[in-house]
N, C-alpha and C. Protein backbone atom coordinates (compact mmCIF):
# COMPACT_ATOMS: atom_id res chain seq x y z
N UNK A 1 20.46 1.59 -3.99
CA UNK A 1 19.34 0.91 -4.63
C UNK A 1 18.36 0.42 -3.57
N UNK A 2 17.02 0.55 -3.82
CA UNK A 2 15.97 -0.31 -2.73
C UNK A 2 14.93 -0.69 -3.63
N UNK A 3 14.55 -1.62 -2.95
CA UNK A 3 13.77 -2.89 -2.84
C UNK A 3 12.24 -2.86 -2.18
N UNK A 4 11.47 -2.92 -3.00
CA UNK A 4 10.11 -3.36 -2.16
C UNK A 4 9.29 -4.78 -2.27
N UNK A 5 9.10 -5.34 -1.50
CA UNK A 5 8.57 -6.68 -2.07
C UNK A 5 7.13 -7.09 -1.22
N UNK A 6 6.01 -6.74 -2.42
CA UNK A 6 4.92 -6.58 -1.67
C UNK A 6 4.32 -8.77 -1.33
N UNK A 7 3.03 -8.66 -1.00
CA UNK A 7 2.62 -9.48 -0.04
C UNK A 7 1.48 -9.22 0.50
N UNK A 8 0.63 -10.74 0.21
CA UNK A 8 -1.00 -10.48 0.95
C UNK A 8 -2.12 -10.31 -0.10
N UNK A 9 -1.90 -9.96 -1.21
CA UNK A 9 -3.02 -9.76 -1.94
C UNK A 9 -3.64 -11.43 -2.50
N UNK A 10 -4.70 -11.08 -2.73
CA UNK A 10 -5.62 -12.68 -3.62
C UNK A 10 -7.14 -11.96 -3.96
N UNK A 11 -7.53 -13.71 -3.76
CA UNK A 11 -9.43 -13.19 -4.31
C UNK A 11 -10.13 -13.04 -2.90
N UNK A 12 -11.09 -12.44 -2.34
CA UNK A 12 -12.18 -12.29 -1.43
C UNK A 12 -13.37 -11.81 -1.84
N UNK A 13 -14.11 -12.42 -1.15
CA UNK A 13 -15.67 -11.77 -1.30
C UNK A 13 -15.63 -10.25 -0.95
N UNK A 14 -17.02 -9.61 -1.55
CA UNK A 14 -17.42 -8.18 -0.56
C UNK A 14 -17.49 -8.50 0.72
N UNK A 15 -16.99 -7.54 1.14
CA UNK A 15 -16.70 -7.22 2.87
C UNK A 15 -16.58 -8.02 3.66
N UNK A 16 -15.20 -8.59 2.66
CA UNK A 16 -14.12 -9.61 3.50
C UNK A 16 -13.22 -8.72 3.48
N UNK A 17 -11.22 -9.06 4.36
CA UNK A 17 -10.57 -8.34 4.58
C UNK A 17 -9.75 -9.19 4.00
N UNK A 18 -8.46 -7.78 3.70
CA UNK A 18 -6.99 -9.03 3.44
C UNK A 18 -6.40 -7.78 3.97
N UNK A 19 -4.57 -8.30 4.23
CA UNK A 19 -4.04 -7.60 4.69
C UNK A 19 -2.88 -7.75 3.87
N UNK A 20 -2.42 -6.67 3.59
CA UNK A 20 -0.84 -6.37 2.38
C UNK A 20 0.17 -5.88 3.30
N UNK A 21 1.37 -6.44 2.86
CA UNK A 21 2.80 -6.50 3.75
C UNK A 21 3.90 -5.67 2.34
N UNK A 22 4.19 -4.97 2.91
CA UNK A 22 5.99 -4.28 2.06
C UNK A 22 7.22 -4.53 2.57
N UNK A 23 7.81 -4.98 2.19
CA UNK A 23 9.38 -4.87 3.01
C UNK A 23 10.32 -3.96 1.91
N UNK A 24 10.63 -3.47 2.35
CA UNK A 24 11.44 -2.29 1.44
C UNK A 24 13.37 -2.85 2.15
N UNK A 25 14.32 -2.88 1.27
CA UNK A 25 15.56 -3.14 1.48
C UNK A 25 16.54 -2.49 1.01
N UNK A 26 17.74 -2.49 1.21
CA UNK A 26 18.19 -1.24 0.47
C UNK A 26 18.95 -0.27 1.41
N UNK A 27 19.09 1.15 0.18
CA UNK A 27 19.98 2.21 1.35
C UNK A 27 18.62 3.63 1.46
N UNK A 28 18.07 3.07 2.40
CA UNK A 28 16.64 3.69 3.27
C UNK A 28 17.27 4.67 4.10
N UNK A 29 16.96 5.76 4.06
CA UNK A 29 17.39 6.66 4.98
C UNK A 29 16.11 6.89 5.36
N UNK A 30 16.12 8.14 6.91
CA UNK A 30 15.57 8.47 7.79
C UNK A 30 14.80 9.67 6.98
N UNK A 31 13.25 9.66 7.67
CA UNK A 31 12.57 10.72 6.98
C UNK A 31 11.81 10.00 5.83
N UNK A 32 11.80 9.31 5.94
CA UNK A 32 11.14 8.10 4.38
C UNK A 32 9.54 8.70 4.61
N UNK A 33 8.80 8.17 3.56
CA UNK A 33 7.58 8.00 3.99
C UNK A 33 6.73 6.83 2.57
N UNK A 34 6.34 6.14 3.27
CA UNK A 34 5.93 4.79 2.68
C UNK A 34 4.51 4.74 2.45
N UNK A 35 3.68 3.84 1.73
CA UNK A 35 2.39 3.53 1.75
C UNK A 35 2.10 2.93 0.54
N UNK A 36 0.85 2.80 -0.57
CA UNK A 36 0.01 2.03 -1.35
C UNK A 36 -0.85 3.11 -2.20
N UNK A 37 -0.21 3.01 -3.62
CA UNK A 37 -1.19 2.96 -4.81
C UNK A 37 -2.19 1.81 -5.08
N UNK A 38 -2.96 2.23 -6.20
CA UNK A 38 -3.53 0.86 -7.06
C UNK A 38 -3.92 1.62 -8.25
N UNK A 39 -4.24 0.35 -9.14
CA UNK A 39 -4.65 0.75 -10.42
C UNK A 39 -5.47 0.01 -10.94
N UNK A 40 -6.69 0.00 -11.40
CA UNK A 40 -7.28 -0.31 -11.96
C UNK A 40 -7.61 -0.78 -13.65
N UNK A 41 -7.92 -1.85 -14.31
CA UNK A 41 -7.76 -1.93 -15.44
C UNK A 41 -8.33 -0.29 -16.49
N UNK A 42 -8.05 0.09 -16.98
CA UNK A 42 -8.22 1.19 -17.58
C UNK A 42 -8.22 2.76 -16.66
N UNK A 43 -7.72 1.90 -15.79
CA UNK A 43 -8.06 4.27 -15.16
C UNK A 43 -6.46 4.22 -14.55
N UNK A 44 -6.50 5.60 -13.80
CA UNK A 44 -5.34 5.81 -13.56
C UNK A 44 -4.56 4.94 -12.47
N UNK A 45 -3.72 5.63 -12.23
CA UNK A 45 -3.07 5.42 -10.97
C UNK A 45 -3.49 6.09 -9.58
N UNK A 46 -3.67 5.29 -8.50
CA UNK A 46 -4.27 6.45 -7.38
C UNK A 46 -3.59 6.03 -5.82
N UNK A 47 -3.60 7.36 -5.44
CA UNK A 47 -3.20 6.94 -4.17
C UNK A 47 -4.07 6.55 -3.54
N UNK A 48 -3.59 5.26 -2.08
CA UNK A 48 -4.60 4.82 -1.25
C UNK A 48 -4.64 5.33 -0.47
N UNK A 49 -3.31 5.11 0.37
CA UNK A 49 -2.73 5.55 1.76
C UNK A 49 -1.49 5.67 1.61
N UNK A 50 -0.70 6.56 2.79
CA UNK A 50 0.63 6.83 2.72
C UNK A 50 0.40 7.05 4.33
N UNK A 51 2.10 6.44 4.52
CA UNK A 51 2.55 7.16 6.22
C UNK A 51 3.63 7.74 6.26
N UNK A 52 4.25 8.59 6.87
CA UNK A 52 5.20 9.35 7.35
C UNK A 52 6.13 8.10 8.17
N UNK A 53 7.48 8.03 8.10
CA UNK A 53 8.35 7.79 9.33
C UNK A 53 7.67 7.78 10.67
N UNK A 54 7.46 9.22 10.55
CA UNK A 54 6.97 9.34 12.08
C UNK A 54 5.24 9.63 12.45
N UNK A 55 4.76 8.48 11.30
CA UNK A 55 3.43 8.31 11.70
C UNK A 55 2.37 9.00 10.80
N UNK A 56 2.44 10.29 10.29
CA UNK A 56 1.40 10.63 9.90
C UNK A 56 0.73 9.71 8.87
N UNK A 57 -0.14 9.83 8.45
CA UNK A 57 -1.07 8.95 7.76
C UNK A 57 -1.88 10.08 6.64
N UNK A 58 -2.19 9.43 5.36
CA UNK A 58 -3.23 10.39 4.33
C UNK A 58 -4.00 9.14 3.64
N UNK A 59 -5.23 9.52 3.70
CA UNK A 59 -6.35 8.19 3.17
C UNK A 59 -6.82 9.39 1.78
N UNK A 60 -7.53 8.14 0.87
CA UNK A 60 -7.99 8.41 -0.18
C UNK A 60 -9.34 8.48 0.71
N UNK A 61 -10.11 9.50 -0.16
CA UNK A 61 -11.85 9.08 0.74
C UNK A 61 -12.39 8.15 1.05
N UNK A 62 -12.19 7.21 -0.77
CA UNK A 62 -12.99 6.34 -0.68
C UNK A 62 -12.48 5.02 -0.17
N UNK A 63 -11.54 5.21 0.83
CA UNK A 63 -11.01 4.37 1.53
C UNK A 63 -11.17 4.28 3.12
N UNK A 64 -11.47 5.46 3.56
CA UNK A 64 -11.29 6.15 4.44
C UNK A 64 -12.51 5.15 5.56
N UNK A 65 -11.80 4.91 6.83
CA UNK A 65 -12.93 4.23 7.53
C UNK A 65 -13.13 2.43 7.57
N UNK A 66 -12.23 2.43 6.35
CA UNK A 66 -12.04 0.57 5.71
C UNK A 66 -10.90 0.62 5.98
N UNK A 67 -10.07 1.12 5.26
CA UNK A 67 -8.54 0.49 5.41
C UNK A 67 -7.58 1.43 6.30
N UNK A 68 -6.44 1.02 6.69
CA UNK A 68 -5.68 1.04 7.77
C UNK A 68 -4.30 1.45 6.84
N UNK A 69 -3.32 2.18 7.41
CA UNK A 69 -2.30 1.86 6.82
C UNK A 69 -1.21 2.13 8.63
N UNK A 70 -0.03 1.03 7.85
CA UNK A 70 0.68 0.90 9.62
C UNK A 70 1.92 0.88 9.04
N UNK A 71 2.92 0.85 10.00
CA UNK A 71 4.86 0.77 9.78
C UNK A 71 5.20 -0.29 10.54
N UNK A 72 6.33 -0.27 10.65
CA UNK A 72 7.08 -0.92 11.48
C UNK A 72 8.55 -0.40 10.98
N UNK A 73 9.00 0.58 11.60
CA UNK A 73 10.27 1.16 10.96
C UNK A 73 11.51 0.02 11.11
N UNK A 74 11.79 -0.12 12.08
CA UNK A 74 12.51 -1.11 12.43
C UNK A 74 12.69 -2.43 11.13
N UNK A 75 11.55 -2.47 10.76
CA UNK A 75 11.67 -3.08 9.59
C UNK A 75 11.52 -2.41 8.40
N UNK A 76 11.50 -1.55 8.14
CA UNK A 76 11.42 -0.81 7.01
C UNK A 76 10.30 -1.62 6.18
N UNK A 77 9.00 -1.69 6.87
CA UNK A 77 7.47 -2.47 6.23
C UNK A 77 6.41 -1.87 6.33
N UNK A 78 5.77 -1.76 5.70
CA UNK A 78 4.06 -0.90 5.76
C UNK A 78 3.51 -1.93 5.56
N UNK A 79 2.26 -1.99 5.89
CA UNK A 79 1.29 -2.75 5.99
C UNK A 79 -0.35 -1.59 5.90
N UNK A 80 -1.04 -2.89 4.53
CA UNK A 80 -2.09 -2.05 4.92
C UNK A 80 -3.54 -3.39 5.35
N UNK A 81 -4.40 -2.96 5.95
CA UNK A 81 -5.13 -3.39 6.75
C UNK A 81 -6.32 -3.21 6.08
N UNK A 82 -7.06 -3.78 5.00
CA UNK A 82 -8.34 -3.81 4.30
C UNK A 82 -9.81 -4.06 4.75
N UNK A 83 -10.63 -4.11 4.89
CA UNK A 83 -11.71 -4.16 5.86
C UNK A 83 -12.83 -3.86 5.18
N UNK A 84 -14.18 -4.48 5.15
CA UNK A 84 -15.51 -4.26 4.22
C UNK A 84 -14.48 -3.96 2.96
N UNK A 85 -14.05 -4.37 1.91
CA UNK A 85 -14.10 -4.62 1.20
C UNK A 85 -14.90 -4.87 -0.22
N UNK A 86 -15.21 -3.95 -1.20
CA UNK A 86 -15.79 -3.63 -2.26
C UNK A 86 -15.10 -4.11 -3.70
N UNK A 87 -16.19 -4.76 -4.36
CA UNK A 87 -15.43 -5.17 -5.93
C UNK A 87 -14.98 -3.58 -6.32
N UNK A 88 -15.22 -2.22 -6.34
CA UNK A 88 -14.65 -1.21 -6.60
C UNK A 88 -13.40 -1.18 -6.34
N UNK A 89 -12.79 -1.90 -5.05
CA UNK A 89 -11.41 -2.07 -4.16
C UNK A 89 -10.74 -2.43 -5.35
N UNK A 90 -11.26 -3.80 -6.67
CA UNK A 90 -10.36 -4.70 -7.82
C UNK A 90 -9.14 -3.56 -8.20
N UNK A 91 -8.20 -4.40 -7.95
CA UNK A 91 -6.96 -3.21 -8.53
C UNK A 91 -5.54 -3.98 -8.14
N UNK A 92 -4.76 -3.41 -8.68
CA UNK A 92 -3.52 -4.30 -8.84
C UNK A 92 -3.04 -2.91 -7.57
N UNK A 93 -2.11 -3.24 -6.20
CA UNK A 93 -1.98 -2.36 -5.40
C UNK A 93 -0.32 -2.50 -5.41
N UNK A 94 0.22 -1.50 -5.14
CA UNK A 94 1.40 -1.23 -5.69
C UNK A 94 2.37 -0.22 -3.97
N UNK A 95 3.17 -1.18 -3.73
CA UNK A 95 3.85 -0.09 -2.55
C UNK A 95 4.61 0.78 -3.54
N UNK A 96 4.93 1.79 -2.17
CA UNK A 96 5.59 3.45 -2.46
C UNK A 96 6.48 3.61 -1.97
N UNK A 97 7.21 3.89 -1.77
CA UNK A 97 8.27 4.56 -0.95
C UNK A 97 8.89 5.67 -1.64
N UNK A 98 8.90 6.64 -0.56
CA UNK A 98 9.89 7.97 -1.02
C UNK A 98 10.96 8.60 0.05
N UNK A 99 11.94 8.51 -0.93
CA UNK A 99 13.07 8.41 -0.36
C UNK A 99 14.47 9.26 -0.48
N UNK A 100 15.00 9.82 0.48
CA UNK A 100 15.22 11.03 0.41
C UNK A 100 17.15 10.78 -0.47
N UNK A 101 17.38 12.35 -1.01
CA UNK A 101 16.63 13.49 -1.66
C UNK A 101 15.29 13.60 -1.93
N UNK A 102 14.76 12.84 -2.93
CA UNK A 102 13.36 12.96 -3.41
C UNK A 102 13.36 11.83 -4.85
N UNK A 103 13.23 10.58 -4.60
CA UNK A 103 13.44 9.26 -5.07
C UNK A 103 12.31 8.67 -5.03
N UNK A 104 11.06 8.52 -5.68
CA UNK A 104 10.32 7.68 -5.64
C UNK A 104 10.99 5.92 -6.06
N UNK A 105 10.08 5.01 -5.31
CA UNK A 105 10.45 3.61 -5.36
C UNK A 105 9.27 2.74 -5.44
N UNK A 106 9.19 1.92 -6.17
CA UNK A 106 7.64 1.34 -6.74
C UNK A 106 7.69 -0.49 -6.07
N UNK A 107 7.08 -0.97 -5.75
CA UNK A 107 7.42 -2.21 -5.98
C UNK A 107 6.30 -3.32 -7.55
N UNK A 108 6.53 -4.20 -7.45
CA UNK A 108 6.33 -4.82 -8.56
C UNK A 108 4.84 -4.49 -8.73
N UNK A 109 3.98 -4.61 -7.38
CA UNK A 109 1.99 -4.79 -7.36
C UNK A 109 2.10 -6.22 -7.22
N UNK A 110 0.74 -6.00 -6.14
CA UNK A 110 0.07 -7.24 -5.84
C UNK A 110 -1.18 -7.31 -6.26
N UNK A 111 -1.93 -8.06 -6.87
CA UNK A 111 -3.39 -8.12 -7.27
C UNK A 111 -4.68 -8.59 -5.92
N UNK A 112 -5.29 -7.41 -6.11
CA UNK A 112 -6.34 -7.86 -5.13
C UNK A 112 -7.80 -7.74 -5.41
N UNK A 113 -8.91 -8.90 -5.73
CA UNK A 113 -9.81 -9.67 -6.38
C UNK A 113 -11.01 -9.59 -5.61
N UNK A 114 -11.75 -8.55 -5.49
CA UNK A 114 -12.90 -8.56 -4.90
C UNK A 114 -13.87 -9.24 -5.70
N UNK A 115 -14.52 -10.21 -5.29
CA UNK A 115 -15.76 -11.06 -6.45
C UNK A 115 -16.33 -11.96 -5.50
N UNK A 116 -17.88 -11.93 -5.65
CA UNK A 116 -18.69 -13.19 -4.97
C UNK A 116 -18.40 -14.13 -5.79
């Protein structure tokens, strides 16, 4: 069984930053690869960012250039790193983890409140 327990989300102005924390717990094996959905009231589900174990990284476009996504294997934590910041950003953001065989793992969502 694993565990994600996200962290960091609230309200900010446009093109302010926040920064979101995952800790994932559990029986995590090697080869994982972690990162951040969101969802928006009425639309889908979307990916933001994702990283590889061993680093690789995949941005949504319209993310691309603003936000950050990072690890810390050792802790089994992603972190993502928000930056200029857009009320478009409003979305409930949700860690990922996938986990091998082939196990997706959700955590609860954190809400994050772009508004002057």
């Amino acid at each position: 069984q694993v565990r994600l327990v996200e962290s960091g989300g609230g309200l900010v102005q446009p093109g302010g930053s926040l920064r979101l924390s995952c800790a994932a717990s559990g029986s995590i094996f090697t080869g994982n690869s972690m990162g951040w959905y969101r969802q928006a009231p009425g639309k889908q589900r979307e990916l933001v960012a994702t990283i590889t174990s061993g680093g690789a990284t995949n941005y949504a476009d319209s993310v691309k250039g603003r936000f950050t996504v990072s690890r810390d294997n050792a802790k089994n934590t992603v972190y993502l790193q928000m930056n200029s910041l857009k009320p478009d950003d409003t979305a409930i953001y949700l860690c990922w983890l996938w986990n091998r065989p082939a196990i997706n793992y959700w955590g609860q969502g954190t809400q994050v409140t772009v508004s002057s």
